[in-house]
C-alpha atoms as a PDB file:
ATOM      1  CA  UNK A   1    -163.321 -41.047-137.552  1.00  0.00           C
ATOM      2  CA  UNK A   2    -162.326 -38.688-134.610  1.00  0.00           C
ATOM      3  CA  UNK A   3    -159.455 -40.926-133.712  1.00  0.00           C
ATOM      4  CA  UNK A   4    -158.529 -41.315-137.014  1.00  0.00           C
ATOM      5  CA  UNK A   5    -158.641 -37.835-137.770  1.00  0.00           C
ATOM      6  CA  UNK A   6    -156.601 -37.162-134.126  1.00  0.00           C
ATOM      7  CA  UNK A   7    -153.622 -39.662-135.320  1.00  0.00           C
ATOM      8  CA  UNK A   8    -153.164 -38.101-138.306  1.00  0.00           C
ATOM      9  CA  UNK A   9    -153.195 -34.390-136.573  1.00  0.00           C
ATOM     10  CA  UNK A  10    -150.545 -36.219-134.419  1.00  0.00           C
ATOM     11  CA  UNK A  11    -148.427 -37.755-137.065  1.00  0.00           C
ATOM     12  CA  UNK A  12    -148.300 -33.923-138.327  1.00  0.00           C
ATOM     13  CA  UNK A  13    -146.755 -32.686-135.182  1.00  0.00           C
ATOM     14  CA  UNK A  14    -144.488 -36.225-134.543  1.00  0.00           C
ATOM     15  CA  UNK A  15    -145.912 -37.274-131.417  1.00  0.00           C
ATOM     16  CA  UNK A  16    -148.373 -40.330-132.553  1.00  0.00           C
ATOM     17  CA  UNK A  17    -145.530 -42.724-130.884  1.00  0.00           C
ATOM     18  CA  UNK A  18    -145.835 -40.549-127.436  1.00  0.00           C
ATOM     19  CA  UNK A  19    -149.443 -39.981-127.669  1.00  0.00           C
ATOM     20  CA  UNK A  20    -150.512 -43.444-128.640  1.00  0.00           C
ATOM     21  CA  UNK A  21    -148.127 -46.103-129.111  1.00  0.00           C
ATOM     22  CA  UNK A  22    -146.482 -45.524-125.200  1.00  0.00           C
ATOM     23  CA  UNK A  23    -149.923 -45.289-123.139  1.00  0.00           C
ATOM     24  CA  UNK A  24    -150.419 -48.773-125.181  1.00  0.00           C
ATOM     25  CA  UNK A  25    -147.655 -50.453-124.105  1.00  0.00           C
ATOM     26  CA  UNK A  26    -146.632 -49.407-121.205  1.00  0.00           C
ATOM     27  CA  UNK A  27    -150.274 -49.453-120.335  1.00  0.00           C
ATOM     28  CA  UNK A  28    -150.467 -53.132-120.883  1.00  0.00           C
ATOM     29  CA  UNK A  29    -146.927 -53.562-118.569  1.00  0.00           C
ATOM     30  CA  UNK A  30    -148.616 -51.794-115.722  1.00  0.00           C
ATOM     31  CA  UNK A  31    -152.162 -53.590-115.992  1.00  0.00           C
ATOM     32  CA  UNK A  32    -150.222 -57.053-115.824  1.00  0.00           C
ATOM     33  CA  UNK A  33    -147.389 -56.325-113.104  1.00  0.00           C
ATOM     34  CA  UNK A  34    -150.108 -55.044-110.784  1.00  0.00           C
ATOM     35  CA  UNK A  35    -153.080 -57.367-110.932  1.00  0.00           C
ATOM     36  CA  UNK A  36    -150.482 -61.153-110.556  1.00  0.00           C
ATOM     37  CA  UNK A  37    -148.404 -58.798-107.826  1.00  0.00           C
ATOM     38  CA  UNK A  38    -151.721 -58.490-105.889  1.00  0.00           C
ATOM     39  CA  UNK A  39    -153.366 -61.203-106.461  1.00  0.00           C
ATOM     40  CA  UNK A  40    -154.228 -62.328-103.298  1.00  0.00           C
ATOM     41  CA  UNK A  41    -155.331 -59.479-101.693  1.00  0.00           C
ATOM     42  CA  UNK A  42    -158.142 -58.781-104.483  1.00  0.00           C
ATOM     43  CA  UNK A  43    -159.280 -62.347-103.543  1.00  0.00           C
ATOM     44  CA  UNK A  44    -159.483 -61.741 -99.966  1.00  0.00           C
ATOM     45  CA  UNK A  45    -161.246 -58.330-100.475  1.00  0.00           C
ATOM     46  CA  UNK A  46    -163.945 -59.737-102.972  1.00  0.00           C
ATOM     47  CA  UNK A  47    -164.846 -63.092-100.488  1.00  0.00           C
ATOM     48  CA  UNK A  48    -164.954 -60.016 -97.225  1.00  0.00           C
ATOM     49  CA  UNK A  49    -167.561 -58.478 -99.516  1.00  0.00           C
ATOM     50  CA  UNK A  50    -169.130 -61.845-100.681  1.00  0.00           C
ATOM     51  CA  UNK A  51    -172.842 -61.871 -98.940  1.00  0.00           C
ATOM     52  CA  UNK A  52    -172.035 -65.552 -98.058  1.00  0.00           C
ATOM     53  CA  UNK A  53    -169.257 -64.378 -95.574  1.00  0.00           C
ATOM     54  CA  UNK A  54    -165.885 -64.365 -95.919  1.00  0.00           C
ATOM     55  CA  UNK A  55    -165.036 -68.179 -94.989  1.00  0.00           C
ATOM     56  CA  UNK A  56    -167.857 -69.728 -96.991  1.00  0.00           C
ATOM     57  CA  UNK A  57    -166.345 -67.885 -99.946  1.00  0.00           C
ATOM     58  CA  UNK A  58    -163.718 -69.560 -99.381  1.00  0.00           C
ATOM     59  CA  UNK A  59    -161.051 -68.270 -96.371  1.00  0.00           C
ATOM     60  CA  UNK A  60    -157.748 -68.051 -97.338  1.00  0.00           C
ATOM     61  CA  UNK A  61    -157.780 -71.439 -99.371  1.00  0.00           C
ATOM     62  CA  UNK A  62    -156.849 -71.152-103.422  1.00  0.00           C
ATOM     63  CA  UNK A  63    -156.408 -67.262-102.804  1.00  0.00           C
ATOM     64  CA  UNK A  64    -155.095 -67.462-106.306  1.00  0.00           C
ATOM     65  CA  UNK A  65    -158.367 -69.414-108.251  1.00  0.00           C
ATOM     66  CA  UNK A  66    -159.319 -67.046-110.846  1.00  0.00           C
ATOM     67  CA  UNK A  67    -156.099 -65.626-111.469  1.00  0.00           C
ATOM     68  CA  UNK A  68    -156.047 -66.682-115.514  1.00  0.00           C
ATOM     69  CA  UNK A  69    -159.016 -64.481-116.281  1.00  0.00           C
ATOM     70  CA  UNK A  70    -157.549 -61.492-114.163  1.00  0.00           C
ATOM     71  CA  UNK A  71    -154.068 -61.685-115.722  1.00  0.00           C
ATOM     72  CA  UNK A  72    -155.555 -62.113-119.207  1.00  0.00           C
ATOM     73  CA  UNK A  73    -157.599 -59.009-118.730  1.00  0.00           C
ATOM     74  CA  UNK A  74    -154.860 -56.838-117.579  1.00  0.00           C
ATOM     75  CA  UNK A  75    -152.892 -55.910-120.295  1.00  0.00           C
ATOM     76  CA  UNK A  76    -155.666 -55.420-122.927  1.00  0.00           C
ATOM     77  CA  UNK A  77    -158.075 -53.570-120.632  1.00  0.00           C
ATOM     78  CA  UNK A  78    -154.863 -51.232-119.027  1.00  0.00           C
ATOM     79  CA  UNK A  79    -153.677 -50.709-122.322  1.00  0.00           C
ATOM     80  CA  UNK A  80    -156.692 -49.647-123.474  1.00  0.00           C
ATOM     81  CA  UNK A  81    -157.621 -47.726-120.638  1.00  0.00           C
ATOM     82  CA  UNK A  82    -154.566 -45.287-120.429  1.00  0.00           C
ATOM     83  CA  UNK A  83    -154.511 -45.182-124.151  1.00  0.00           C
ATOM     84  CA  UNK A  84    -157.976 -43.796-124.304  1.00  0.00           C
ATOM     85  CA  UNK A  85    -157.011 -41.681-121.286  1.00  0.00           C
ATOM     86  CA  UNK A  86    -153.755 -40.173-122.931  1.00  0.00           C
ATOM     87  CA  UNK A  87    -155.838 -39.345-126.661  1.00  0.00           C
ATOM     88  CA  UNK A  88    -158.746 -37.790-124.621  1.00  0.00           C
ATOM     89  CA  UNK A  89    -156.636 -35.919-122.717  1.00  0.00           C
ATOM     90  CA  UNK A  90    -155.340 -34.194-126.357  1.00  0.00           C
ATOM     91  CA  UNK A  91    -158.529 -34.308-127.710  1.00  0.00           C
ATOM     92  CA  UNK A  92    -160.285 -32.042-124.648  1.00  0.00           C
ATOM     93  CA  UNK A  93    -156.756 -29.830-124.372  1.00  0.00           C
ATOM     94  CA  UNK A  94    -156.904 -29.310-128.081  1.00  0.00           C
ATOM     95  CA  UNK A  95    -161.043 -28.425-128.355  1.00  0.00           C
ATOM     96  CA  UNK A  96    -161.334 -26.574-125.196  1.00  0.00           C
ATOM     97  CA  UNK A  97    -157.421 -24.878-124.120  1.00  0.00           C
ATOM     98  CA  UNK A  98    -159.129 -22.920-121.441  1.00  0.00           C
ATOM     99  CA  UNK A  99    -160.363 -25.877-119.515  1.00  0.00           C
ATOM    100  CA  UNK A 100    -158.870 -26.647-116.018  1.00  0.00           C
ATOM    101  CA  UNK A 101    -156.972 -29.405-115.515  1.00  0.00           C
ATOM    102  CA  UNK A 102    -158.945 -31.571-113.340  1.00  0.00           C
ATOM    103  CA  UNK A 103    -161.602 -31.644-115.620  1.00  0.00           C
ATOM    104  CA  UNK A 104    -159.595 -32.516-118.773  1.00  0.00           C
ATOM    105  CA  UNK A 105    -158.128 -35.318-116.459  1.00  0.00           C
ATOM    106  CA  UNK A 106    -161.657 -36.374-115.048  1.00  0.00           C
ATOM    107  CA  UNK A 107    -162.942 -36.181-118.351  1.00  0.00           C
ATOM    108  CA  UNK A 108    -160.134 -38.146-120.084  1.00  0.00           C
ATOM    109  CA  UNK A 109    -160.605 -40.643-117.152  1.00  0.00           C
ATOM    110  CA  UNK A 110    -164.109 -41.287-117.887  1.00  0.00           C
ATOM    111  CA  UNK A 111    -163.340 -41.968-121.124  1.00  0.00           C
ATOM    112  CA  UNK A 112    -160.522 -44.539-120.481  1.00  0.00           C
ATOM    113  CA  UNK A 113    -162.854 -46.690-117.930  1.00  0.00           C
ATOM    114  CA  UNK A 114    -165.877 -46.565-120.370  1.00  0.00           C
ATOM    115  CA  UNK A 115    -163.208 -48.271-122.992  1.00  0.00           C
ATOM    116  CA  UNK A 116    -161.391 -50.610-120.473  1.00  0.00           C
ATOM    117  CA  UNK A 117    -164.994 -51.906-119.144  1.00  0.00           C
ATOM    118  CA  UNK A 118    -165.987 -53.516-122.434  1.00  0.00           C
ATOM    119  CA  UNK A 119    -162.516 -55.890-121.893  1.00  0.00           C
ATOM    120  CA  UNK A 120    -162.403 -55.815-117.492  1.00  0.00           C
ATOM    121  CA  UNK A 121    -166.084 -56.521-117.185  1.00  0.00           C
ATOM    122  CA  UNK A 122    -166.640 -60.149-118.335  1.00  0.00           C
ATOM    123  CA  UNK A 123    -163.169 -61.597-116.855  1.00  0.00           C
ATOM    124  CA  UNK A 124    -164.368 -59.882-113.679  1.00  0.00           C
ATOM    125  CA  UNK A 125    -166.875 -61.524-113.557  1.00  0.00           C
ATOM    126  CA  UNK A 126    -165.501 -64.892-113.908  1.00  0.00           C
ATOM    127  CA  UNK A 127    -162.533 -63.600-111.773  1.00  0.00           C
ATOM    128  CA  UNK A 128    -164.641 -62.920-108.660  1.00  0.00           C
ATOM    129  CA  UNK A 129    -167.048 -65.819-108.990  1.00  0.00           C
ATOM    130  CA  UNK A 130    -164.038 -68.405-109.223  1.00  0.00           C
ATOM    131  CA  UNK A 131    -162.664 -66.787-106.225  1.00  0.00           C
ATOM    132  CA  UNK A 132    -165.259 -66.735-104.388  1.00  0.00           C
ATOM    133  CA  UNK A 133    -166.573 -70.701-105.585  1.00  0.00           C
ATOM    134  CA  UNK A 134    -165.610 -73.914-103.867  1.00  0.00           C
ATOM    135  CA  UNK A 135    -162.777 -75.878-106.283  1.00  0.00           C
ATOM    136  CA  UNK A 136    -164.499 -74.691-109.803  1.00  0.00           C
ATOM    137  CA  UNK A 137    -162.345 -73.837-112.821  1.00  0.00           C
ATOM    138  CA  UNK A 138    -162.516 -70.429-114.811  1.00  0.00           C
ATOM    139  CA  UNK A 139    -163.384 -72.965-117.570  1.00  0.00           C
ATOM    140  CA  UNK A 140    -165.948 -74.104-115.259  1.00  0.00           C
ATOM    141  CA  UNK A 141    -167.418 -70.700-114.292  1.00  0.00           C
ATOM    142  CA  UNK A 142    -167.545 -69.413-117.909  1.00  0.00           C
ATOM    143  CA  UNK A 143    -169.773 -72.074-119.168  1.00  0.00           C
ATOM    144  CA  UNK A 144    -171.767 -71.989-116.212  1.00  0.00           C
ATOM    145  CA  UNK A 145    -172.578 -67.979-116.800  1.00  0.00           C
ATOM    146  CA  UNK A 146    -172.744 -68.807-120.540  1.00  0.00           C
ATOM    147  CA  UNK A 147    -175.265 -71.482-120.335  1.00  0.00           C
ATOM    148  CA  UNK A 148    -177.690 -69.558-117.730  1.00  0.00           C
ATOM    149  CA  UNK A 149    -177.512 -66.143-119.091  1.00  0.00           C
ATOM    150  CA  UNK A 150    -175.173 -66.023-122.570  1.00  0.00           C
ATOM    151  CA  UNK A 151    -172.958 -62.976-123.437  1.00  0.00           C
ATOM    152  CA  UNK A 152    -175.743 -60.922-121.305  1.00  0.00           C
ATOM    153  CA  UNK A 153    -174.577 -62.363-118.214  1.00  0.00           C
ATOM    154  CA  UNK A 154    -170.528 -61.612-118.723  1.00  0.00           C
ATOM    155  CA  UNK A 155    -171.578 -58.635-118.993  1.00  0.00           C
ATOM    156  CA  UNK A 156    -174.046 -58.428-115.317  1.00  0.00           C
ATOM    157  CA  UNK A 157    -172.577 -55.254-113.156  1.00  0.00           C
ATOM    158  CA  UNK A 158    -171.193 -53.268-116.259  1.00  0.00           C
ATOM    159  CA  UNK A 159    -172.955 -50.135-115.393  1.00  0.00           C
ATOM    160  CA  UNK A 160    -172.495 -50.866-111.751  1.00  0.00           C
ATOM    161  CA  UNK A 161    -168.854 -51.283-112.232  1.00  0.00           C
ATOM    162  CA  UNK A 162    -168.744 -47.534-114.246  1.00  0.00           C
ATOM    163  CA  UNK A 163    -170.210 -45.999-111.396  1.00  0.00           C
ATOM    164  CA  UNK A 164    -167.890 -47.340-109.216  1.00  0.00           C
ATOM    165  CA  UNK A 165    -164.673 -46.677-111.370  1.00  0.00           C
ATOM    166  CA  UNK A 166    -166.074 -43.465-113.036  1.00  0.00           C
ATOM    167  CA  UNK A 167    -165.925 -41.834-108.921  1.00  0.00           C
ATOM    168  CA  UNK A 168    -162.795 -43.341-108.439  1.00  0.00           C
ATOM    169  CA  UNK A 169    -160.720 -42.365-111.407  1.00  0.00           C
ATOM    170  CA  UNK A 170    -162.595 -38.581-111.081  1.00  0.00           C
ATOM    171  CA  UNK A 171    -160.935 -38.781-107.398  1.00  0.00           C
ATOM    172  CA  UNK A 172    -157.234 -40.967-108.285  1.00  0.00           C
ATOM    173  CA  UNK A 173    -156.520 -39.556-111.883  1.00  0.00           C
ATOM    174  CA  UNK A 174    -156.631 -35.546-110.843  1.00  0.00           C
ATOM    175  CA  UNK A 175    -155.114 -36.234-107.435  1.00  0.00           C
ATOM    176  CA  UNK A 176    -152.538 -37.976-108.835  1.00  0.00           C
ATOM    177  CA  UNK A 177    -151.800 -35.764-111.581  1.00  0.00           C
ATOM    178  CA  UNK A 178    -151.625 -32.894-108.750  1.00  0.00           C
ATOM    179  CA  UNK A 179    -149.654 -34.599-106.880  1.00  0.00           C
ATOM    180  CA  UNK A 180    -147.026 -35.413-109.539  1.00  0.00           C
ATOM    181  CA  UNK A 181    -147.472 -31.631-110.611  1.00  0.00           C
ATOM    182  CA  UNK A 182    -146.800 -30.178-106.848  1.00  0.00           C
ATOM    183  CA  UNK A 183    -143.261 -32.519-106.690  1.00  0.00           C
ATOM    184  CA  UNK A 184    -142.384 -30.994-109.713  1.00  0.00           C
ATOM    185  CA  UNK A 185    -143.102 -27.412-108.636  1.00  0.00           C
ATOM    186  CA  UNK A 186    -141.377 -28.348-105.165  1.00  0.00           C
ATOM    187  CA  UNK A 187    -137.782 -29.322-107.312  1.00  0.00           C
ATOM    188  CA  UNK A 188    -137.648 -26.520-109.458  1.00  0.00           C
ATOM    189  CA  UNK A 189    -139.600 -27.900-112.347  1.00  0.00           C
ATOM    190  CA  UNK A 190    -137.616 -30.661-112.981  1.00  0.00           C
ATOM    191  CA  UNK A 191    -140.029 -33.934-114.006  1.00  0.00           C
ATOM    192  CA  UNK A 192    -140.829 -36.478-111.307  1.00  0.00           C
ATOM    193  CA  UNK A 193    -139.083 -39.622-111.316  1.00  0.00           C
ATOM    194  CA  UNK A 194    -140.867 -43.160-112.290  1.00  0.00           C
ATOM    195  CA  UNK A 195    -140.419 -43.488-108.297  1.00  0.00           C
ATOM    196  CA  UNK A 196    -142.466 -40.363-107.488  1.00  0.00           C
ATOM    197  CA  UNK A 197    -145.073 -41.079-109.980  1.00  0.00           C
ATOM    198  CA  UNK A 198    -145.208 -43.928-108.200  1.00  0.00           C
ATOM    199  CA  UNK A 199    -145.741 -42.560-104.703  1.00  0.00           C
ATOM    200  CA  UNK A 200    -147.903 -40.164-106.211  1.00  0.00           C
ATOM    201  CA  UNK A 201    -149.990 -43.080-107.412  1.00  0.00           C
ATOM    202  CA  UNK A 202    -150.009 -45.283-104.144  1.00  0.00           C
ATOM    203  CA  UNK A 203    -151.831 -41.563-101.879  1.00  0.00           C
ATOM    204  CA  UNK A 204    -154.001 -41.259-104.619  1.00  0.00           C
ATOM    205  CA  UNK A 205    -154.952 -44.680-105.539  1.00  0.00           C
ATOM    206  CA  UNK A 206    -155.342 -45.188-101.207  1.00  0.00           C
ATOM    207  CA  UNK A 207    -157.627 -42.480-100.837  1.00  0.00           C
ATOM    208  CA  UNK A 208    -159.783 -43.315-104.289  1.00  0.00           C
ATOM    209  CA  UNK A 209    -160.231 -46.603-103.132  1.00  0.00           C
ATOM    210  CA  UNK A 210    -161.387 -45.477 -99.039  1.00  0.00           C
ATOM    211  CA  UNK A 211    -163.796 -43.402-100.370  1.00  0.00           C
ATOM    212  CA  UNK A 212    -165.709 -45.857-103.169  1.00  0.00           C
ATOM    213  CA  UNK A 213    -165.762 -48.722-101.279  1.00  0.00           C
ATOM    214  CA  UNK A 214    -169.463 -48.645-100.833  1.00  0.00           C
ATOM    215  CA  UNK A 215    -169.508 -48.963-104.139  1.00  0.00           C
ATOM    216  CA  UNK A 216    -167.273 -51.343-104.600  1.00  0.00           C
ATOM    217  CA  UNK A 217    -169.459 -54.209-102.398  1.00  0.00           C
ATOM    218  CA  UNK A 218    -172.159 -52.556-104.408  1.00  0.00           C
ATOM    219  CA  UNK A 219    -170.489 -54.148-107.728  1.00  0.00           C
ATOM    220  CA  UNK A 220    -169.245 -57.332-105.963  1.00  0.00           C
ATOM    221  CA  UNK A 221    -172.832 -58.098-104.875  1.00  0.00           C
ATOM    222  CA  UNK A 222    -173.878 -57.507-108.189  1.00  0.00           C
ATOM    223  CA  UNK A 223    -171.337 -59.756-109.716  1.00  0.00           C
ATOM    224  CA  UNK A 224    -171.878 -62.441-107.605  1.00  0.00           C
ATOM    225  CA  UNK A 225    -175.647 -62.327-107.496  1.00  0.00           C
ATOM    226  CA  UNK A 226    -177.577 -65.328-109.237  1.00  0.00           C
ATOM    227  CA  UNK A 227    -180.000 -64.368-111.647  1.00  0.00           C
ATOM    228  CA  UNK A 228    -183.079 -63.269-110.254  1.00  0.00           C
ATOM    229  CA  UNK A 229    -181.687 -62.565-107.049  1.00  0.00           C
ATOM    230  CA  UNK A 230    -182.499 -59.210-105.654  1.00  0.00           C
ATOM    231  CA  UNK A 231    -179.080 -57.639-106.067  1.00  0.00           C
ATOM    232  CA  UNK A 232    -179.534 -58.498-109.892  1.00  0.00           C
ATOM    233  CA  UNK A 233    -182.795 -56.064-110.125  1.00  0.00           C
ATOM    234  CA  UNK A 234    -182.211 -53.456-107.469  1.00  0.00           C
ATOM    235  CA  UNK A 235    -180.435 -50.057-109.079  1.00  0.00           C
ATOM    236  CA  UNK A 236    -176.877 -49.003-107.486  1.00  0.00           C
ATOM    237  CA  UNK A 237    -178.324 -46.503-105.320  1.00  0.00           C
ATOM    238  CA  UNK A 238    -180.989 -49.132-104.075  1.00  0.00           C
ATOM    239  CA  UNK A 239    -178.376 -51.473-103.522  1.00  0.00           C
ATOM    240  CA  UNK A 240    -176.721 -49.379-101.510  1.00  0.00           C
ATOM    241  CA  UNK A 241    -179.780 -48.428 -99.532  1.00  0.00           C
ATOM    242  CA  UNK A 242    -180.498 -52.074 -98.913  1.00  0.00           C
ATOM    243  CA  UNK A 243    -176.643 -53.203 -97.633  1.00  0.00           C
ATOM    244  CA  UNK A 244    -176.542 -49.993 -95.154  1.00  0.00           C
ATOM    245  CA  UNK A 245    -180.498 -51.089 -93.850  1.00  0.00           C
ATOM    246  CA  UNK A 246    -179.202 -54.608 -93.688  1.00  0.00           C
ATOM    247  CA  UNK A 247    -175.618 -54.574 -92.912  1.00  0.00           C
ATOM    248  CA  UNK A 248    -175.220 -51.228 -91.237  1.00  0.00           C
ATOM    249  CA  UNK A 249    -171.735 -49.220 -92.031  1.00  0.00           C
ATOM    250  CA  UNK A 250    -169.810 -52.882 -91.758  1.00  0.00           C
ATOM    251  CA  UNK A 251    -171.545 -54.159 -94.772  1.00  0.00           C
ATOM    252  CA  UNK A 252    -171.180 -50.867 -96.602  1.00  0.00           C
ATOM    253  CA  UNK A 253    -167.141 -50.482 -96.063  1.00  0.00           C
ATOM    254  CA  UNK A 254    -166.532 -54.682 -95.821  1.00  0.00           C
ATOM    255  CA  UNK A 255    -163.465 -55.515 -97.357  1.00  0.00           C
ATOM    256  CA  UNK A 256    -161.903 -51.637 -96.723  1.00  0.00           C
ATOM    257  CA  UNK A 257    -158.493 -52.743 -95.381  1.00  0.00           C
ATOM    258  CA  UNK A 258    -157.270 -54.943 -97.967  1.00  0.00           C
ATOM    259  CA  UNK A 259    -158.996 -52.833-100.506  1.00  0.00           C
ATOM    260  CA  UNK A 260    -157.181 -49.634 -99.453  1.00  0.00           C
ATOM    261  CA  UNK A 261    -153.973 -51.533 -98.888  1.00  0.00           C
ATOM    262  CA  UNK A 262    -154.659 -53.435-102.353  1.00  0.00           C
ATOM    263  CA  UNK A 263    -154.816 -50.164-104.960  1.00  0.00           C
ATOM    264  CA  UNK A 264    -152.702 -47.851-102.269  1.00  0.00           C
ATOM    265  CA  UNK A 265    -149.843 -50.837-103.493  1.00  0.00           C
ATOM    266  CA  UNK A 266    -151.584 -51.431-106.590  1.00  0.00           C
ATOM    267  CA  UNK A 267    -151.542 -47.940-107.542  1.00  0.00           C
ATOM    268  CA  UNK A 268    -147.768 -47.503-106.681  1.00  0.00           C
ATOM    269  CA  UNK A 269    -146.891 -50.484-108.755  1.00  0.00           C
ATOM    270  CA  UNK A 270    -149.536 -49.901-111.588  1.00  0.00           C
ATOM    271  CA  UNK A 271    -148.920 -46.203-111.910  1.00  0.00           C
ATOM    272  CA  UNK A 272    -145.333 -46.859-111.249  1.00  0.00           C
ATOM    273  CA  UNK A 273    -144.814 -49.465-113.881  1.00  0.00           C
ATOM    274  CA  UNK A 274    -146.545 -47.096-116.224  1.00  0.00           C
ATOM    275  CA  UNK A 275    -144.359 -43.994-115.606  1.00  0.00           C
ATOM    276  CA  UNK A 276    -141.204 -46.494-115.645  1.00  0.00           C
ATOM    277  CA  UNK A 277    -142.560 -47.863-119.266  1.00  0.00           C
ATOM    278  CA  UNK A 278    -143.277 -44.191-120.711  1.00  0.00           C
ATOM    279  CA  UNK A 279    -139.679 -43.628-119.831  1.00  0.00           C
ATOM    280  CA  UNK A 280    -137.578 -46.509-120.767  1.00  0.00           C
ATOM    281  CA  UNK A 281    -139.559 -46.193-124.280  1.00  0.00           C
ATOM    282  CA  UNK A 282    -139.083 -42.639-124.761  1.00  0.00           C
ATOM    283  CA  UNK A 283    -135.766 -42.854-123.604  1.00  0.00           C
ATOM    284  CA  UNK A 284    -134.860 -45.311-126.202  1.00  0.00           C
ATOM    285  CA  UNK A 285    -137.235 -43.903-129.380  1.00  0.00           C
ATOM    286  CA  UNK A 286    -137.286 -40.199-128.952  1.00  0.00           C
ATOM    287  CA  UNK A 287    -139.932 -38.214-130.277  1.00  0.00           C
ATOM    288  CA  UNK A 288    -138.026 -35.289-131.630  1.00  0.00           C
END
């Protein structure tokens, strides 16, 4: 109803098509041209993290197993992200004018990961476990997780993922938006570029992703994890506890180079894509 109620404020002042319809699509473009451009890396960084070790995950054989679910994921669960992060951002502007900016974009951030989740969760789950199995299928992997734990268990590591990605989008989405907002202020006004977006989204997506890796192993353990394992039960802060008693600092940050150097690329082609996308369609369907 508030949606519903939002796109018809929005139809009112013309910008439905900019407010909705672009973080959609161009969404989608940037989800897709980001997660088959990086492929690889992801794999390497979830079999580092693995608790088996990095070459019984695997090595660097099929670095591209699991691809299908990742690339099937992308569009739906970027579109859906950035278009739930674009209407919040109205939404909390229009209710509460006086609030900063960070917070509208933290809080507009939250929003979009809580929305993407329901889509990124379950093929993340069959992503990582296909990358990190020995010759099995997605097929294979789905009907496996299916048959021991149903819908329940595409789901395992939903809440874990939030609190990783809720941190990290508080940290990329403001920084990035300051960024972009400093350039501007540095030439006079003038909009960045799709290029500077894109810069703007590689330091902030490279410093996001240093400072949550802990919790990313956290989720990857979870993910991974058979049921009744001990990563399974154990909460994210116990989980944590447990990998830094265990593993020390090297179990806590595994997998931090190719991480960092995953979303620091990922975040200049994903961010990138999605400035590039907002441009070329309002370029070619003006709003006013």
């Amino acid at each position: 109803l508030v949606i519903k109620r939002l796109m018809v404020r929005m139809e009112h002042r013309g910008d439905a098509f900019k407010d909705f319809i672009v973080p959609l699509l161009a969404g989608g473009l940037a989800g897709t041209a980001v997660d088959v451009t990086l492929f690889p890396l992801d794999t390497i960084k979830t079999r580092l993290q693995s608790s088996k070790g990095f070459w019984a995950s695997g090595g660097f054989r099929r670095i591209y197993g699991g691809i299908l679910p990742a690339a099937s994921a992308s569009a739906p669960s970027a579109a859906l992200f950035f278009c739930t992060y674009e209407l919040f951002k109205v939404v909390v502007g229009y209710h509460f004018p006086h609030l900063q900016s960070p917070w509208v974009h933290m809080l507009a951030a939250t929003a979009g990961e809580v929305a993407a989740c329901v889509v990124r969760v379950p093929c993340e789950v069959i992503k990582q476990r296909t990358q990190t199995s020995r010759g099995l299928r997605p097929s294979q992997v789905f009907k496996a997780a299916i048959e021991s734990e149903g819908i329940r268990g595409l789901y395992r590591g939903y809440l874990t993922t939030l609190s990783r990605e809720i941190p990290f989008s508080f940290i990329q989405f403001p920084l990035w938006e300051y960024l972009k907002a400093s350039w501007s202020d540095s030439q006079g006004g003038h909009p960045v570029e799709p290029w500077q977006g894109a810069v703007c989204g590689a330091l902030a997506g490279a410093v996001a992703a240093a400072l949550t890796t802990p919790l990313d192993v956290a989720k990857t353990r979870v993910m991974l994890a058979k049921t009744g394992d001990m990563e399974v039960k154990a909460s994210m802060a116990g989980l944590l506890v447990m990998i830094g008693r265990e593993e020390g600092l090297k179990g806590l940050f595994s997998g931090f180079v190719p991480r960092v150097c995953w979303i620091g690329l990922g975040g200049f082609i994903f961010l990138g894509a999605y400035e590039q996308g907002k441009h070329l369609l309002l370029t070619h369907h003006p709003t006013h």
